[in-house]
N, C-alpha and C. Protein backbone atom coordinates (compact mmCIF):
# COMPACT_ATOMS: atom_id res chain seq x y z
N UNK A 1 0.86 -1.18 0.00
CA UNK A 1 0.00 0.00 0.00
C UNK A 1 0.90 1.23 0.00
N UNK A 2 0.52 2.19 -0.56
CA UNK A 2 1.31 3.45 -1.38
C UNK A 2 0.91 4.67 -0.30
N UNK A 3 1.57 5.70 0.18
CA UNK A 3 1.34 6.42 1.40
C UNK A 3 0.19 7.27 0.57
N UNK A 4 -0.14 7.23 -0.73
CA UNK A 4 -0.97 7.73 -1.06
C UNK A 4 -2.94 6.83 -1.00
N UNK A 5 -3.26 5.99 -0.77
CA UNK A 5 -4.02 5.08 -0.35
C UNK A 5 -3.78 5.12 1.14
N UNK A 6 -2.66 4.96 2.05
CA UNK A 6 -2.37 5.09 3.25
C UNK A 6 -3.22 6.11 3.94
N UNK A 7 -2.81 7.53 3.52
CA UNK A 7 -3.11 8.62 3.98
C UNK A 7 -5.14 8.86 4.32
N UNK A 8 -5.38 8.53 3.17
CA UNK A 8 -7.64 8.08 3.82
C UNK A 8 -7.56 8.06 4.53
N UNK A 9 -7.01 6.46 4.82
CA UNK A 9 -7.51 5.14 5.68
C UNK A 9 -7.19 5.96 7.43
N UNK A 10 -6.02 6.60 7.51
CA UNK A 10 -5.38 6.94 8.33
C UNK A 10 -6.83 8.03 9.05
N UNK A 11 -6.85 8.70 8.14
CA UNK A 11 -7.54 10.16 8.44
C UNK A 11 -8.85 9.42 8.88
N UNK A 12 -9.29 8.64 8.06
CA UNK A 12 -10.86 7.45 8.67
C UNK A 12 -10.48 7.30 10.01
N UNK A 13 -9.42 6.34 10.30
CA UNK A 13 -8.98 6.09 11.78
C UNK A 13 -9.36 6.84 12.66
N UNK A 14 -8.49 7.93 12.07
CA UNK A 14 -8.43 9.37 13.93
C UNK A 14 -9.81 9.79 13.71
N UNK A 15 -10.88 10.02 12.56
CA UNK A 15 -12.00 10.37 12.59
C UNK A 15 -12.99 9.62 13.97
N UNK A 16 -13.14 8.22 13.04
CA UNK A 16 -13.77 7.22 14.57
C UNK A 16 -12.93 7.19 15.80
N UNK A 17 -11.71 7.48 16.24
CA UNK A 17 -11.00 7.48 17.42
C UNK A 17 -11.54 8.74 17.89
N UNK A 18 -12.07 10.04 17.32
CA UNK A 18 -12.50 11.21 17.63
C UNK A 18 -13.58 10.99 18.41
N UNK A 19 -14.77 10.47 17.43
CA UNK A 19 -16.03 10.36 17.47
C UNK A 19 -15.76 9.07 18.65
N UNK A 20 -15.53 8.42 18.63
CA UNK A 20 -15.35 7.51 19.91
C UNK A 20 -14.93 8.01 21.02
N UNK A 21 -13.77 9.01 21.14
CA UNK A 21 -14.07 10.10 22.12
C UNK A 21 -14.49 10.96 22.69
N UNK A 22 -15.53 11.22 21.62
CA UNK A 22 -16.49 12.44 22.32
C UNK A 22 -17.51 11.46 22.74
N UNK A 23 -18.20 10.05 22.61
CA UNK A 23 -19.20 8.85 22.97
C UNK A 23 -18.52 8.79 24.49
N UNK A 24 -17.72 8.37 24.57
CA UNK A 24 -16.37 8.41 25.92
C UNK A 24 -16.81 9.44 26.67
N UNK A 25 -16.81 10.90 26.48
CA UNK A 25 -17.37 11.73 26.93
C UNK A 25 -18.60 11.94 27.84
N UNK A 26 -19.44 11.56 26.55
CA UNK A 26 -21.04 11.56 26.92
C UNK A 26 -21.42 11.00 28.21
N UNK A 27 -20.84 9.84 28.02
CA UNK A 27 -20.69 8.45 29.05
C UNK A 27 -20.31 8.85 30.72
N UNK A 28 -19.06 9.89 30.50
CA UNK A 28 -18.92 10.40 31.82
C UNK A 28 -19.44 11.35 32.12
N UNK A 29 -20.58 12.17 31.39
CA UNK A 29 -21.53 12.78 32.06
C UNK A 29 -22.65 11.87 32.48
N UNK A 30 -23.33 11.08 32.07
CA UNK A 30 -23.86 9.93 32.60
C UNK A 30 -23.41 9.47 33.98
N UNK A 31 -21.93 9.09 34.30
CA UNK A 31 -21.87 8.99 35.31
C UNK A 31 -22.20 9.80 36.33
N UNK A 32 -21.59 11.07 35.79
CA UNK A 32 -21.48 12.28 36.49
C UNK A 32 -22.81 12.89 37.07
N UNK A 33 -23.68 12.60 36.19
CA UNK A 33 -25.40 12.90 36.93
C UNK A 33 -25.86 11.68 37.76
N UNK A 34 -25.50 10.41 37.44
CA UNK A 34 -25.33 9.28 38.26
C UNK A 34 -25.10 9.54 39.37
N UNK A 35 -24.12 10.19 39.79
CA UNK A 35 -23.64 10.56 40.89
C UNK A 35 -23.91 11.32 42.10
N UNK A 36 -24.76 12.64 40.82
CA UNK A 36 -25.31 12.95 41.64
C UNK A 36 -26.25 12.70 41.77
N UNK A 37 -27.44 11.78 41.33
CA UNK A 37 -28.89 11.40 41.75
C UNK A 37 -28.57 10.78 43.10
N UNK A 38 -27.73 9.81 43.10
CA UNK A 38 -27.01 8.96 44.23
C UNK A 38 -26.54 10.06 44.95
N UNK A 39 -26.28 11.16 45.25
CA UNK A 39 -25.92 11.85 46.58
C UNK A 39 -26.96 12.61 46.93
N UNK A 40 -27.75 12.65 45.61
CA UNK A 40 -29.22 13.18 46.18
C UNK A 40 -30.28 12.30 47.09
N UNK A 41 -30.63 11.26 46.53
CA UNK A 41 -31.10 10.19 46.99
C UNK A 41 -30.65 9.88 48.31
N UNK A 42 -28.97 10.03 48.85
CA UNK A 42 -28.65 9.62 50.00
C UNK A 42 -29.13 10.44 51.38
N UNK A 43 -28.75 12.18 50.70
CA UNK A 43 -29.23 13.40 51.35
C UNK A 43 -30.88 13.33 51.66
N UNK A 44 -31.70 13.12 50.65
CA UNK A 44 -33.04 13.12 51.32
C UNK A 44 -32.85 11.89 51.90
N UNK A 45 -32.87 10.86 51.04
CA UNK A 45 -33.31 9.54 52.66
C UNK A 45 -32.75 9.74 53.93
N UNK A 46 -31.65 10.83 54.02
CA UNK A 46 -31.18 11.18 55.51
C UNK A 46 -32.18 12.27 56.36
N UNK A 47 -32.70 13.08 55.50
CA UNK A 47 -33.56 14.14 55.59
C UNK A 47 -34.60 13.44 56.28
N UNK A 48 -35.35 12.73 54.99
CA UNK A 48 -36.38 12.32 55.14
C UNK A 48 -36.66 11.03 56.68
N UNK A 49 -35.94 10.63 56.67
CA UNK A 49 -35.56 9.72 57.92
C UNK A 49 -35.43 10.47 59.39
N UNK A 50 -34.59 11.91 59.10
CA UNK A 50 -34.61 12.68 60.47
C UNK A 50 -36.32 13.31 60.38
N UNK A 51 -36.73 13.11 59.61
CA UNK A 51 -38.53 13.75 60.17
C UNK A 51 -39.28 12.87 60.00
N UNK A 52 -38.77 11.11 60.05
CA UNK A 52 -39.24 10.37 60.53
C UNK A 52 -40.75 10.23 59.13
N UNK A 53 -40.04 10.54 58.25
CA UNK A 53 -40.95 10.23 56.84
C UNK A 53 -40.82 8.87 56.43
N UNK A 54 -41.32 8.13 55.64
CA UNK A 54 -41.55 7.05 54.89
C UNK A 54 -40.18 7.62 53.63
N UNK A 55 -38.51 6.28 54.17
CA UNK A 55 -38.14 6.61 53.00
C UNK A 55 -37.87 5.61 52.41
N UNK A 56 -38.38 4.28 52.20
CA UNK A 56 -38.32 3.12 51.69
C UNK A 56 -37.98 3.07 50.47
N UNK A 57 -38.15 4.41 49.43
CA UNK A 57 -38.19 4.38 48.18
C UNK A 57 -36.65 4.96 47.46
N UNK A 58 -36.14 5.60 48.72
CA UNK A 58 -34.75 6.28 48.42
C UNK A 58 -34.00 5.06 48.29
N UNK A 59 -33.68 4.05 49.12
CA UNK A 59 -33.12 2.69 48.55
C UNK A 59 -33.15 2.10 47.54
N UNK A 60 -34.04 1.46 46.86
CA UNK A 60 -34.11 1.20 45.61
C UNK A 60 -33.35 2.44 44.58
N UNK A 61 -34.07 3.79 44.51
CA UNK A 61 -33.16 4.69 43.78
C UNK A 61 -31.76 4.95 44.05
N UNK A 62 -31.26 4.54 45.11
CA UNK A 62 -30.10 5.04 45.69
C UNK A 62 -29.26 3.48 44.84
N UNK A 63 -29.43 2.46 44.87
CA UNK A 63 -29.13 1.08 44.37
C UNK A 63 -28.77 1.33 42.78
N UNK A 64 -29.74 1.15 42.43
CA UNK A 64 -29.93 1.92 41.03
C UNK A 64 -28.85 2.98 40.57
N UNK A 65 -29.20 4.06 41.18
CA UNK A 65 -27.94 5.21 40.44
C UNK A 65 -26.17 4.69 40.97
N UNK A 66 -26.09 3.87 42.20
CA UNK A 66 -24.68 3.34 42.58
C UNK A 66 -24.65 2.58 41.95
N UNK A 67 -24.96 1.32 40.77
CA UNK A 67 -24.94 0.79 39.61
C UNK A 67 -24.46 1.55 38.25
N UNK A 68 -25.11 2.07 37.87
CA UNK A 68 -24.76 3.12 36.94
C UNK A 68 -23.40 3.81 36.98
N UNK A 69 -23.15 4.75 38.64
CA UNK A 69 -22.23 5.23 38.70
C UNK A 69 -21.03 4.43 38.92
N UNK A 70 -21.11 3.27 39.28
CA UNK A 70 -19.79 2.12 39.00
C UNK A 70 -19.80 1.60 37.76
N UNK A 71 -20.48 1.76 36.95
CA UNK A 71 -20.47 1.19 35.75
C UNK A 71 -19.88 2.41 34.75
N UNK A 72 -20.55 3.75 35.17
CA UNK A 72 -20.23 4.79 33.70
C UNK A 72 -18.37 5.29 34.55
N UNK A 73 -18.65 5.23 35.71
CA UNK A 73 -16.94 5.29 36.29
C UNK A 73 -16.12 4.16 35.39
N UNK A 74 -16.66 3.14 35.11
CA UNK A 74 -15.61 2.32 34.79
C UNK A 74 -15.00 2.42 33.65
N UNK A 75 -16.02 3.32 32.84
CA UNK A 75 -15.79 3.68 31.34
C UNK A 75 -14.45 4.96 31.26
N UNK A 76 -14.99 5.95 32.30
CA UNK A 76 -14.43 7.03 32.55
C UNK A 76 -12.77 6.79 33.06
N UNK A 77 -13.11 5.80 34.05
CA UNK A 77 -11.58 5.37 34.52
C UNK A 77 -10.44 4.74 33.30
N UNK A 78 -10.90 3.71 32.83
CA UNK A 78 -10.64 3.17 31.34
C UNK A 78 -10.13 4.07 29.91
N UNK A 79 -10.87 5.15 30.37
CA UNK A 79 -10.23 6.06 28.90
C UNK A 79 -9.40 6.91 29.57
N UNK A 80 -9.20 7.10 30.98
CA UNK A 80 -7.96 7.62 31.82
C UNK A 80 -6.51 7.20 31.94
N UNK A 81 -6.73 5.50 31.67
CA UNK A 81 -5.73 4.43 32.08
C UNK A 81 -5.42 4.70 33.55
N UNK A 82 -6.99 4.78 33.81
CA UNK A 82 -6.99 4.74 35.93
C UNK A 82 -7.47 3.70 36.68
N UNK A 83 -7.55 2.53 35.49
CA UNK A 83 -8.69 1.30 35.71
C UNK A 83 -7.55 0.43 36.19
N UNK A 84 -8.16 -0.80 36.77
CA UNK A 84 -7.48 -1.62 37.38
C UNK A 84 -6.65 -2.80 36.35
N UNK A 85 -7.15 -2.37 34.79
CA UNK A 85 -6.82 -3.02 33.77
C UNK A 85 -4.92 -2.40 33.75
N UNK A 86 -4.97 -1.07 34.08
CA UNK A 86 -3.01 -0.69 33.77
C UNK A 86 -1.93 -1.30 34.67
N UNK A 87 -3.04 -2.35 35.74
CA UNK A 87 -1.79 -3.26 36.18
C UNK A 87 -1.47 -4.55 35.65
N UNK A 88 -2.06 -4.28 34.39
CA UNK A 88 -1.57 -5.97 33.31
C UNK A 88 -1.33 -5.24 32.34
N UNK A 89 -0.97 -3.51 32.01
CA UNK A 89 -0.44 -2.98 30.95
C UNK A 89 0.46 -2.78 31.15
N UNK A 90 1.59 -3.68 31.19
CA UNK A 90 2.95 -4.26 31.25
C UNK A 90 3.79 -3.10 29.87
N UNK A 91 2.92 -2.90 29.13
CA UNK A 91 3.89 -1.98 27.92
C UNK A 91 4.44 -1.18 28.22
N UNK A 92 4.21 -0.15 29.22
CA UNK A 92 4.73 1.21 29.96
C UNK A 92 6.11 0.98 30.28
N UNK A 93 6.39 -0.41 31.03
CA UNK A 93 7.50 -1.18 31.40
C UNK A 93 8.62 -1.66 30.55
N UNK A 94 8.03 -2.53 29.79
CA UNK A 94 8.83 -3.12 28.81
C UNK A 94 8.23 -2.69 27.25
N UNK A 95 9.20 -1.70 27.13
CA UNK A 95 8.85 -0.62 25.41
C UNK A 95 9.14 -1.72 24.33
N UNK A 96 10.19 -2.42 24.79
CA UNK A 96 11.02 -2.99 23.55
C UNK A 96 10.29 -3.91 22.94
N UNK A 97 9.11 -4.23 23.99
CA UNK A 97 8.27 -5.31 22.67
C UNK A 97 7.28 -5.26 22.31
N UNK A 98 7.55 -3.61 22.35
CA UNK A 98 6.67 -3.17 21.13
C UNK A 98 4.88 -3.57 21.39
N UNK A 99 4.32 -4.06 20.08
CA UNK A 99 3.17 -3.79 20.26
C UNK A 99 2.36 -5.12 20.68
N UNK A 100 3.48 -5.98 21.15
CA UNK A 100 2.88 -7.31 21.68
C UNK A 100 2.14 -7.43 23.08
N UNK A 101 2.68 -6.65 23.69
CA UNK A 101 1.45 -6.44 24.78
C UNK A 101 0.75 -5.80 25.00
N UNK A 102 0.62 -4.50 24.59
CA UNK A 102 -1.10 -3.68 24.46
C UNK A 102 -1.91 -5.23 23.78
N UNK A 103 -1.52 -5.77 22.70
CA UNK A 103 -2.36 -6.61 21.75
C UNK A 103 -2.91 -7.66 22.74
N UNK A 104 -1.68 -7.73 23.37
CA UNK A 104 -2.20 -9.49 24.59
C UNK A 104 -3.35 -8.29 25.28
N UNK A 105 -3.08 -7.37 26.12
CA UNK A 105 -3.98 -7.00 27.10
C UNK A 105 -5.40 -6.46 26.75
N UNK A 106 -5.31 -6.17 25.57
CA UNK A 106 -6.43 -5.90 24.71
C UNK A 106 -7.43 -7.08 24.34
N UNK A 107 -6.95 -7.99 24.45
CA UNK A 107 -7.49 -9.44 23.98
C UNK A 107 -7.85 -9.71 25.30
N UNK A 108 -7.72 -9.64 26.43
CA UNK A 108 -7.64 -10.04 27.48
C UNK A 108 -8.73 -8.94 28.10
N UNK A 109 -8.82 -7.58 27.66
CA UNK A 109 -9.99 -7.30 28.55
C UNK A 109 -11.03 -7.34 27.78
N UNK A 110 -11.20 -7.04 26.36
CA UNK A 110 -11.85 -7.79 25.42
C UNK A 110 -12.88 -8.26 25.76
N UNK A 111 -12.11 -9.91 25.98
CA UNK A 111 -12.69 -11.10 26.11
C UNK A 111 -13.50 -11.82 27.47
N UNK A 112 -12.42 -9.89 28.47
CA UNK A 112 -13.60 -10.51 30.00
C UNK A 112 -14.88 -9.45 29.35
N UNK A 113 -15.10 -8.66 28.62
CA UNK A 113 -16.07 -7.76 28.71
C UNK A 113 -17.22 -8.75 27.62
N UNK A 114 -16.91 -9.18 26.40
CA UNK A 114 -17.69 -9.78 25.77
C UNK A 114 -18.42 -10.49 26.83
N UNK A 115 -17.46 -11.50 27.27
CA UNK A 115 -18.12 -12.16 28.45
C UNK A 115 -19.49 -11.91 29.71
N UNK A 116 -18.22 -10.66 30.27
CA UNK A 116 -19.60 -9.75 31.04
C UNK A 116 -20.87 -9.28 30.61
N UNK A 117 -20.87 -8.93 29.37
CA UNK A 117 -21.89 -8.24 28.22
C UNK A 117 -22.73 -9.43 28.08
N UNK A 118 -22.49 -10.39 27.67
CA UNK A 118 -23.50 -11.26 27.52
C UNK A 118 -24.37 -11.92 28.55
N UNK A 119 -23.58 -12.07 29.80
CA UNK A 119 -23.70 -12.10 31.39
C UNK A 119 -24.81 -11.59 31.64
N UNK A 120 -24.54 -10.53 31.26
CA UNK A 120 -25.56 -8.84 31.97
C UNK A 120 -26.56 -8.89 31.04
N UNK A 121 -26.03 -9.32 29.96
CA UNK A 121 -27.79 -9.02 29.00
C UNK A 121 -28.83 -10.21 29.11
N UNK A 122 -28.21 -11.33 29.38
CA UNK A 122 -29.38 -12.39 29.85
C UNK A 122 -29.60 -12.01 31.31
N UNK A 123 -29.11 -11.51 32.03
CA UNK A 123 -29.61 -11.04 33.60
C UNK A 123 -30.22 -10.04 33.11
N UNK A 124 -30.31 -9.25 32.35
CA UNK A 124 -31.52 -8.03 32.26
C UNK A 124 -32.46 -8.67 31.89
N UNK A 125 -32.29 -8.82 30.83
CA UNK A 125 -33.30 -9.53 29.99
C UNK A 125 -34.16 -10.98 30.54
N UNK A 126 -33.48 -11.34 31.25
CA UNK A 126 -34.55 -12.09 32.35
C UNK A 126 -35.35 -11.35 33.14
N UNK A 127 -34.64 -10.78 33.96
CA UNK A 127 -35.31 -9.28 34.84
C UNK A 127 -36.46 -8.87 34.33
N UNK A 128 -36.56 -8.09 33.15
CA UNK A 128 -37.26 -7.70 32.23
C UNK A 128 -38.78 -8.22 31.97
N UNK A 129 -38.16 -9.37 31.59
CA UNK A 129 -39.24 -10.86 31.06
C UNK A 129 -40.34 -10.80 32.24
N UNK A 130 -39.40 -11.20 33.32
CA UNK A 130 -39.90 -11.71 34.26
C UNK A 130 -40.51 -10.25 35.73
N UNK A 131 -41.05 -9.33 34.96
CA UNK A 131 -41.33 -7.95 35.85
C UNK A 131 -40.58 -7.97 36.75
N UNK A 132 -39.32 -8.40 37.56
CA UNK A 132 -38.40 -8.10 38.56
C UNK A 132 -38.72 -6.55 39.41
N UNK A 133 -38.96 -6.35 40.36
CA UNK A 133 -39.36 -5.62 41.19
C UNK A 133 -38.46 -5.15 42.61
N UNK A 134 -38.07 -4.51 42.45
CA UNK A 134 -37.52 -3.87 44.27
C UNK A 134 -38.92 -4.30 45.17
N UNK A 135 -38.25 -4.62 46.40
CA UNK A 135 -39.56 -5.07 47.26
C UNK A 135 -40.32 -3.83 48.16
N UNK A 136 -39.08 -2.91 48.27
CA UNK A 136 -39.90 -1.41 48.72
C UNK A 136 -40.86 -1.01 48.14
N UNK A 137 -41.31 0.16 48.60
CA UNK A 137 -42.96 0.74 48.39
C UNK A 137 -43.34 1.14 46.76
N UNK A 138 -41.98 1.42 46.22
CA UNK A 138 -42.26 1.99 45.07
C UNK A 138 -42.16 1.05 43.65
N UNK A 139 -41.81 -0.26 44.30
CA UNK A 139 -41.15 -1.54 43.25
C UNK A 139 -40.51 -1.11 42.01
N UNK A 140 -39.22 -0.08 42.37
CA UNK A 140 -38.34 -0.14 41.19
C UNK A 140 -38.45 -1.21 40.28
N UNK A 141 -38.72 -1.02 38.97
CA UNK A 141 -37.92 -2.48 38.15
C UNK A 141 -36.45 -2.75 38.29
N UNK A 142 -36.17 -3.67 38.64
CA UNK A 142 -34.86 -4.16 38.57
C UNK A 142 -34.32 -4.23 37.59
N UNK A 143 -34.66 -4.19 36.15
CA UNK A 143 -34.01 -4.57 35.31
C UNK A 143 -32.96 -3.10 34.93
N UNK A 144 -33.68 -1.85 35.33
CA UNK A 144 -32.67 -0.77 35.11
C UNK A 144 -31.91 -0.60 35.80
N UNK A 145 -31.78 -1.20 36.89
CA UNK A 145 -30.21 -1.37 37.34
C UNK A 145 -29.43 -2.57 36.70
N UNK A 146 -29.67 -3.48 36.15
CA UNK A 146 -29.53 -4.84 35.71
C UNK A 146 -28.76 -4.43 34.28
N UNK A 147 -29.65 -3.43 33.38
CA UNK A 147 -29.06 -2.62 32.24
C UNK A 147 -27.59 -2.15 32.36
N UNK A 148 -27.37 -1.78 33.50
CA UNK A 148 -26.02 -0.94 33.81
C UNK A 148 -24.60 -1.82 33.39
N UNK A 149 -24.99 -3.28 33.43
CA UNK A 149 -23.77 -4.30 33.09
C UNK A 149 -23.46 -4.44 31.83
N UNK A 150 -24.40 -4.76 30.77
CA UNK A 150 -24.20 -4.93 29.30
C UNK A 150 -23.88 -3.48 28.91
N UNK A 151 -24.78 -2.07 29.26
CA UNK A 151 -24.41 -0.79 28.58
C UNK A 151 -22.80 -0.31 29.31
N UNK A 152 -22.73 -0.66 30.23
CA UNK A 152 -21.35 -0.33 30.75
C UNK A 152 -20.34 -0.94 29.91
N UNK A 153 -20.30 -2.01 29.86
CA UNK A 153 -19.81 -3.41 29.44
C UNK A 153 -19.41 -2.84 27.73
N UNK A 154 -20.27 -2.43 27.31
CA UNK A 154 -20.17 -2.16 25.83
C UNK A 154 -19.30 -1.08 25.66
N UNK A 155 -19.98 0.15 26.40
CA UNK A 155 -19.22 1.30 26.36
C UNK A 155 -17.83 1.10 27.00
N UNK A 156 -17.36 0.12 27.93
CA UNK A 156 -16.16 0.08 28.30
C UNK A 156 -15.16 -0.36 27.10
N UNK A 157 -15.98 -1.65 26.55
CA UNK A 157 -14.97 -2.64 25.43
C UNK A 157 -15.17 -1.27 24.40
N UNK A 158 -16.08 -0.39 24.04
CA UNK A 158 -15.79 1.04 22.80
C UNK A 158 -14.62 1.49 23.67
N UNK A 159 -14.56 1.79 24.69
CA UNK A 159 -13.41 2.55 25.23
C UNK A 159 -11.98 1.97 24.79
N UNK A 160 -12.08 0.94 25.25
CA UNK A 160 -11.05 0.20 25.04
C UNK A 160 -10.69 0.19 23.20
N UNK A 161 -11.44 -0.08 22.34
CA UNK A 161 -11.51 -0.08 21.27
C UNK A 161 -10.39 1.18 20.86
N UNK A 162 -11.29 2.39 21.03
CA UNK A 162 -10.86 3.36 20.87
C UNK A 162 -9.55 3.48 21.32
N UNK A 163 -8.87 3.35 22.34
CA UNK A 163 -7.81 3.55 22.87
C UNK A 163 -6.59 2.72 22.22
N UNK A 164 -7.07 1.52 21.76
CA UNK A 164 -6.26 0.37 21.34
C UNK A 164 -5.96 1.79 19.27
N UNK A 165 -7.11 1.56 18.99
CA UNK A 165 -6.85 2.62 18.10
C UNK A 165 -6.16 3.83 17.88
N UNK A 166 -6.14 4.40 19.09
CA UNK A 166 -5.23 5.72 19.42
C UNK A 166 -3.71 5.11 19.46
N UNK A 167 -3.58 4.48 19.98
CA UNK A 167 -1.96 3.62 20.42
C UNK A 167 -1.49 2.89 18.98
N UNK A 168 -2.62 2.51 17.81
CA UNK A 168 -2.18 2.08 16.83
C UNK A 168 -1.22 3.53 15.74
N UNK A 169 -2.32 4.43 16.21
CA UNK A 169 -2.02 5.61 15.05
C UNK A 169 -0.30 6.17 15.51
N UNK A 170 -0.87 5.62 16.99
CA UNK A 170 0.36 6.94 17.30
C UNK A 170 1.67 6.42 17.20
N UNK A 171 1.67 4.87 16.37
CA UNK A 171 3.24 4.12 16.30
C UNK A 171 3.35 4.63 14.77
């Protein structure tokens, strides 16, 4: 291939590595309101508990958004290289061989996320099926916290995608 055919393909690349980073983005505002529904949720059920209100329902929501926010964190951490994945990214260490271990560790979280993803989508999707209910007053569906594994899961392995892509361009 001729640096003239080269040069597209290249510019295609950083395009989707872009656009995969601004998705990356999105994701950690997701968390980021995650976060705070969950400190909201914690603040009234504390509220609501000191005036001796009915707060049975802040649990379930409070469950729910701490799902999410460990899940869209994980995305966020991941496109940081703050995840618990950069202690098997051995490349930082040993330069000299090159691009053989991003490739192993890439395959390797990959293949736990496919995994997880499929995990999480028959646990929703059972959930789902089967009306799954919080047992408090307000019977959250369970399945939208249940969601948080496969959409995390996906958006993590795009993260990863993306990143594996960035590290390709930049050799």
């Amino acid at each position: 291939m001729d640096s003239v055919t080269a040069r597209p393909a290249a510019k295609g690349a950083e395009t989707v590595v872009r656009v995969g980073e601004r998705i990356v983005d999105a994701v950690s505002h997701v968390a980021s309101l995650s976060l705070l529904f969950l400190t909201t949720g914690l603040l009234l059920g504390i509220v609501l508990r000191w005036f001796a209100i009915d707060n049975s329902w802040t649990y379930g929501f409070d469950l729910i958004s701490l799902v999410w926010v460990a899940f869209g964190g994980a995305v966020v951490a991941a496109k940081f290289d703050y995840h618990v994945t950069a202690g098997i990214a051995l490349e930082t260490h040993f330069p000299r061989l090159g691009l053989a271990l991003p490739v192993v560790r890439f395959v390797i979280v990959i293949g736990f996320l496919v995994l997880f993803l499929i995990s999480g989508w028959q646990d929703t999707s059972n959930s789902y099926l089967n009306h799954e209910t919080t047992y408090d007053v307000t019977e959250w569906p369970v399945w939208v916290s249940k969601a948080a594994l496969p959409v995390g899961c996906l958006f993590w392995a795009f993260t990863e995608v993306v990143k594996f892509g960035r590290a390709l361009l930049s050799r």
